[in-house]
N, C-alpha and C. Protein backbone atom coordinates (compact mmCIF):
# COMPACT_ATOMS: atom_id res chain seq x y z
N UNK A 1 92.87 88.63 82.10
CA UNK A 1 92.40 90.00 82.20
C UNK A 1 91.59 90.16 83.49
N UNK A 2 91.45 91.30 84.01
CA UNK A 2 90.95 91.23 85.54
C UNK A 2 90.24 93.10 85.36
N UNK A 3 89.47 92.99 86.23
CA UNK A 3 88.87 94.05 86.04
C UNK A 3 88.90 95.09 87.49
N UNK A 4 89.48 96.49 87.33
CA UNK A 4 89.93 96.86 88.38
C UNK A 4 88.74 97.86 89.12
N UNK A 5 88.30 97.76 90.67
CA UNK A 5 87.40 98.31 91.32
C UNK A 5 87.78 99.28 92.22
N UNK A 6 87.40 99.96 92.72
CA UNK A 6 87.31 100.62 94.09
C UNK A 6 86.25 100.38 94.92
N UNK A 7 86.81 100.05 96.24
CA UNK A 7 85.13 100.06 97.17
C UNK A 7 85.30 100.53 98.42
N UNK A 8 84.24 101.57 98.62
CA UNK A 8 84.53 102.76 99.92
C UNK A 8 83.79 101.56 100.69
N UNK A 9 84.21 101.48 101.98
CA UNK A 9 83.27 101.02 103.20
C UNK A 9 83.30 101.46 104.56
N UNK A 10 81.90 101.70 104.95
CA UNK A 10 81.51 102.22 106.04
C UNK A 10 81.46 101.18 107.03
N UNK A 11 82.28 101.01 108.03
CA UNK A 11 82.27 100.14 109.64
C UNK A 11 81.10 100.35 110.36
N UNK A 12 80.46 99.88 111.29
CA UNK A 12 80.01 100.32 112.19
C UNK A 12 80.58 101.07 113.15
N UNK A 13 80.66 101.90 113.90
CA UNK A 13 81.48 102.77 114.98
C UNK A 13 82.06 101.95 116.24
N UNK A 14 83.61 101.91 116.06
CA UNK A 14 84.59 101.13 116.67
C UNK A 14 85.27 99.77 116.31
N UNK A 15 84.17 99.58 114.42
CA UNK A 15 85.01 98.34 114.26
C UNK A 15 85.85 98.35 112.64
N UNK A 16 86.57 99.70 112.60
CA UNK A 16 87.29 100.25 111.43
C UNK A 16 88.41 99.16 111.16
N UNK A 17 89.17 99.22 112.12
CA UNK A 17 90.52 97.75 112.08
C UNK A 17 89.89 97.22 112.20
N UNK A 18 89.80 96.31 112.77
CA UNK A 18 88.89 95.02 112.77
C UNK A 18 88.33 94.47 111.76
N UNK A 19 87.69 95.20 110.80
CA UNK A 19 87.11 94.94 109.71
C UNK A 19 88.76 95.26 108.66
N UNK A 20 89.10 96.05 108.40
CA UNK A 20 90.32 96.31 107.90
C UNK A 20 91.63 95.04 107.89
N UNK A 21 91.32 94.69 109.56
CA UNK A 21 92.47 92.98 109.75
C UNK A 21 91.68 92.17 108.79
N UNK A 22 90.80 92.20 108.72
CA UNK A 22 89.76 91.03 108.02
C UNK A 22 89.85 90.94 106.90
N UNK A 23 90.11 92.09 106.32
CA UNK A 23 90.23 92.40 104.66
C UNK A 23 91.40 92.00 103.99
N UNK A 24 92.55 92.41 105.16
CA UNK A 24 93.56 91.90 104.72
C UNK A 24 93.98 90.41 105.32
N UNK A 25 93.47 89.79 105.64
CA UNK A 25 93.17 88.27 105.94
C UNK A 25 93.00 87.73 104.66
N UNK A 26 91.69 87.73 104.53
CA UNK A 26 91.16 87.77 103.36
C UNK A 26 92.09 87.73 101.73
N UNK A 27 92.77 88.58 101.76
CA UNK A 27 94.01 88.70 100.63
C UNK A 27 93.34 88.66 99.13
N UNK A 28 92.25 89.67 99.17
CA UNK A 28 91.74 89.64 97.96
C UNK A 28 91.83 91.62 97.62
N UNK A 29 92.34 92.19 98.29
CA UNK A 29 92.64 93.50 98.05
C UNK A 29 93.91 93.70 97.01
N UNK A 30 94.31 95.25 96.41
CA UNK A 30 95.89 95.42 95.83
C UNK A 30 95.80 96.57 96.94
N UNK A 31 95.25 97.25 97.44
CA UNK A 31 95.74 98.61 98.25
C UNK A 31 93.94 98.05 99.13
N UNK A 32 94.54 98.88 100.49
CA UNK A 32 93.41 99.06 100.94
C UNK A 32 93.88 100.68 102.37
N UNK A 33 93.15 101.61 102.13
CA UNK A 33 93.88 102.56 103.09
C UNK A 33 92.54 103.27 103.87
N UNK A 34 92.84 103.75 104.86
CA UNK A 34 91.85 104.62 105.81
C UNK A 34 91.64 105.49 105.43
N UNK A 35 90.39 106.24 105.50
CA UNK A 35 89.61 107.44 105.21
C UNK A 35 89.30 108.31 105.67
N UNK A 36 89.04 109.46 105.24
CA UNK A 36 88.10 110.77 105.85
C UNK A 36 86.82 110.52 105.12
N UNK A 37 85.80 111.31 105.74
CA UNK A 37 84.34 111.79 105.23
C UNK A 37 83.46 110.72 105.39
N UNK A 38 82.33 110.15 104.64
CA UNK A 38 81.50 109.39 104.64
C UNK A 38 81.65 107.74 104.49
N UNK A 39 83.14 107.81 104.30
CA UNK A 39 83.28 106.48 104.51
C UNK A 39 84.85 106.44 104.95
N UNK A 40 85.10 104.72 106.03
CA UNK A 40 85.93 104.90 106.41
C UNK A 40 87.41 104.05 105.71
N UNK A 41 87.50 103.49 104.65
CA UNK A 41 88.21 102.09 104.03
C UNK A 41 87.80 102.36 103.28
N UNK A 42 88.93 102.89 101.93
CA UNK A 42 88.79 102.52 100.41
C UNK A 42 89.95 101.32 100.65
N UNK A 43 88.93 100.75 99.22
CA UNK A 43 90.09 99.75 98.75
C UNK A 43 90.07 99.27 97.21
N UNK A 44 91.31 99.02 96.71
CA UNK A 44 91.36 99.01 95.52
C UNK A 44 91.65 96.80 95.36
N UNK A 45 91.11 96.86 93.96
CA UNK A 45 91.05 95.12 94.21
C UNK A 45 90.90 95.14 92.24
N UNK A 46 91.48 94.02 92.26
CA UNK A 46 91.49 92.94 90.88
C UNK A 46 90.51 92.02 90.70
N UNK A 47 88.88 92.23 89.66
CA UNK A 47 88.14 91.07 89.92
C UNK A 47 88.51 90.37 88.58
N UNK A 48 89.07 88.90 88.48
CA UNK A 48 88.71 88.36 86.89
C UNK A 48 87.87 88.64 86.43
N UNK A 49 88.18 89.08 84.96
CA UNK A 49 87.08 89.15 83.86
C UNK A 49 85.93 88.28 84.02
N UNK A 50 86.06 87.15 84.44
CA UNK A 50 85.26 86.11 83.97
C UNK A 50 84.32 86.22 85.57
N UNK A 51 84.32 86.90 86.75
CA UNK A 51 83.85 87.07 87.82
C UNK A 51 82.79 87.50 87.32
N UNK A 52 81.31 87.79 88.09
CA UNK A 52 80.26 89.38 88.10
C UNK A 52 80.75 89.78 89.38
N UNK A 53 80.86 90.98 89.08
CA UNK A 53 81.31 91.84 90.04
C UNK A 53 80.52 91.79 91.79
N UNK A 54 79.41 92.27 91.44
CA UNK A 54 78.70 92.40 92.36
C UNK A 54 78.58 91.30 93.39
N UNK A 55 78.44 89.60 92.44
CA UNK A 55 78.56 88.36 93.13
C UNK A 55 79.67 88.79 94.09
N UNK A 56 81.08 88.81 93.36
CA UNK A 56 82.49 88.37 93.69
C UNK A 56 82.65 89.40 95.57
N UNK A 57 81.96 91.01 94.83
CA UNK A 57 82.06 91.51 96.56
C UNK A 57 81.41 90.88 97.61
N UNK A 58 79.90 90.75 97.05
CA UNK A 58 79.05 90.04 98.50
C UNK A 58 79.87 88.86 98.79
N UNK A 59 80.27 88.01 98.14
CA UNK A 59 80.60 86.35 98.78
C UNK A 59 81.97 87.18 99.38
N UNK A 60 82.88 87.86 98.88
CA UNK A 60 84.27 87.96 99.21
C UNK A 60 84.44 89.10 100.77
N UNK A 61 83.40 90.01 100.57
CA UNK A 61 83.80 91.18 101.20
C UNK A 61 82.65 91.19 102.39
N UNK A 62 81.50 91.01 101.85
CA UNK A 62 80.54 92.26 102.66
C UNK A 62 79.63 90.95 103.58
N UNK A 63 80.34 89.92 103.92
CA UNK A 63 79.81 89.04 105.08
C UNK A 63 80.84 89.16 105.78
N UNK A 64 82.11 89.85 106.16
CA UNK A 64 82.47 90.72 107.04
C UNK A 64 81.84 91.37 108.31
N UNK A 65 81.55 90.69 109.43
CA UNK A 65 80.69 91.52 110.33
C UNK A 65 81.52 93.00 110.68
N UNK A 66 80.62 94.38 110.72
CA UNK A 66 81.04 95.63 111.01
C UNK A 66 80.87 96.32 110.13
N UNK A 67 81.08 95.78 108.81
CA UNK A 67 80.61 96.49 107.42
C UNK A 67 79.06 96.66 107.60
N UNK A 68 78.94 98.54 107.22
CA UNK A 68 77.99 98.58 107.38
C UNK A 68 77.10 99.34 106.08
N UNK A 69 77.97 99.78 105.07
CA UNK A 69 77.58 99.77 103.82
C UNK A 69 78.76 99.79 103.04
N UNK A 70 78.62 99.90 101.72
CA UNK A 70 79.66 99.99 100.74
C UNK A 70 79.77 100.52 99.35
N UNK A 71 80.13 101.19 99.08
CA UNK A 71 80.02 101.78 97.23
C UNK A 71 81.08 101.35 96.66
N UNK A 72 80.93 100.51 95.77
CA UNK A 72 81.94 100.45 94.42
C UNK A 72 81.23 101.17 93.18
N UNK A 73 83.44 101.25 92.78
CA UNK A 73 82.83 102.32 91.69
C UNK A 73 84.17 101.37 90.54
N UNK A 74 83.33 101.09 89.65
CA UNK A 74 83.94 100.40 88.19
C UNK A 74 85.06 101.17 87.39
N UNK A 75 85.93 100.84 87.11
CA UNK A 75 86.73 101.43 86.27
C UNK A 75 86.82 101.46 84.89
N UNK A 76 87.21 101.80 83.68
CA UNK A 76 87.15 101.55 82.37
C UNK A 76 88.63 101.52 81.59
N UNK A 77 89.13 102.71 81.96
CA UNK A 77 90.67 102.85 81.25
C UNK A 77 91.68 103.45 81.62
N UNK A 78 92.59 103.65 82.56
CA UNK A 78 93.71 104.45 82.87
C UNK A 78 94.37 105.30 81.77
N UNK A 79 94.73 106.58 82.37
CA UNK A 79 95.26 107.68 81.75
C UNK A 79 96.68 107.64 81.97
């Protein structure tokens, strides 16, 4: 069982790809696409059940240099 997230992230200004090649390096995303408004990279991702969430982004995601903040938002049940 795996638990499904979203996480908006904000680059620093000029390093949107860059951080984006990285993510998908990385290979821990299911979608990851470019943005409008306050943030520039949503991405959608699978954490095991047995993960904490919050651990699994910092070690996985957000020592990424260019990331310059990030919101995840938890899911519960598809319609």
């Amino acid at each position: 069982m795996t638990t499904c997230v979203f996480v908006q992230i904000r680059c620093k200004p000029g390093t949107t790809y860059r951080v984006a090649e990285e993510i998908t390096l990385k290979e821990i995303h299911s979608e990851l696409y470019s943005t409008s408004g306050d943030f520039d990279l949503l991405m959608k991702l699978y954490i095991p059940a047995d993960a904490d969430v919050g651990k699994f982004i910092n070690d996985q995601l957000l020592d990424i240099d260019g990331i310059e903040r990030s919101l995840t938002t938890l899911t519960f049940k598809a319609f």
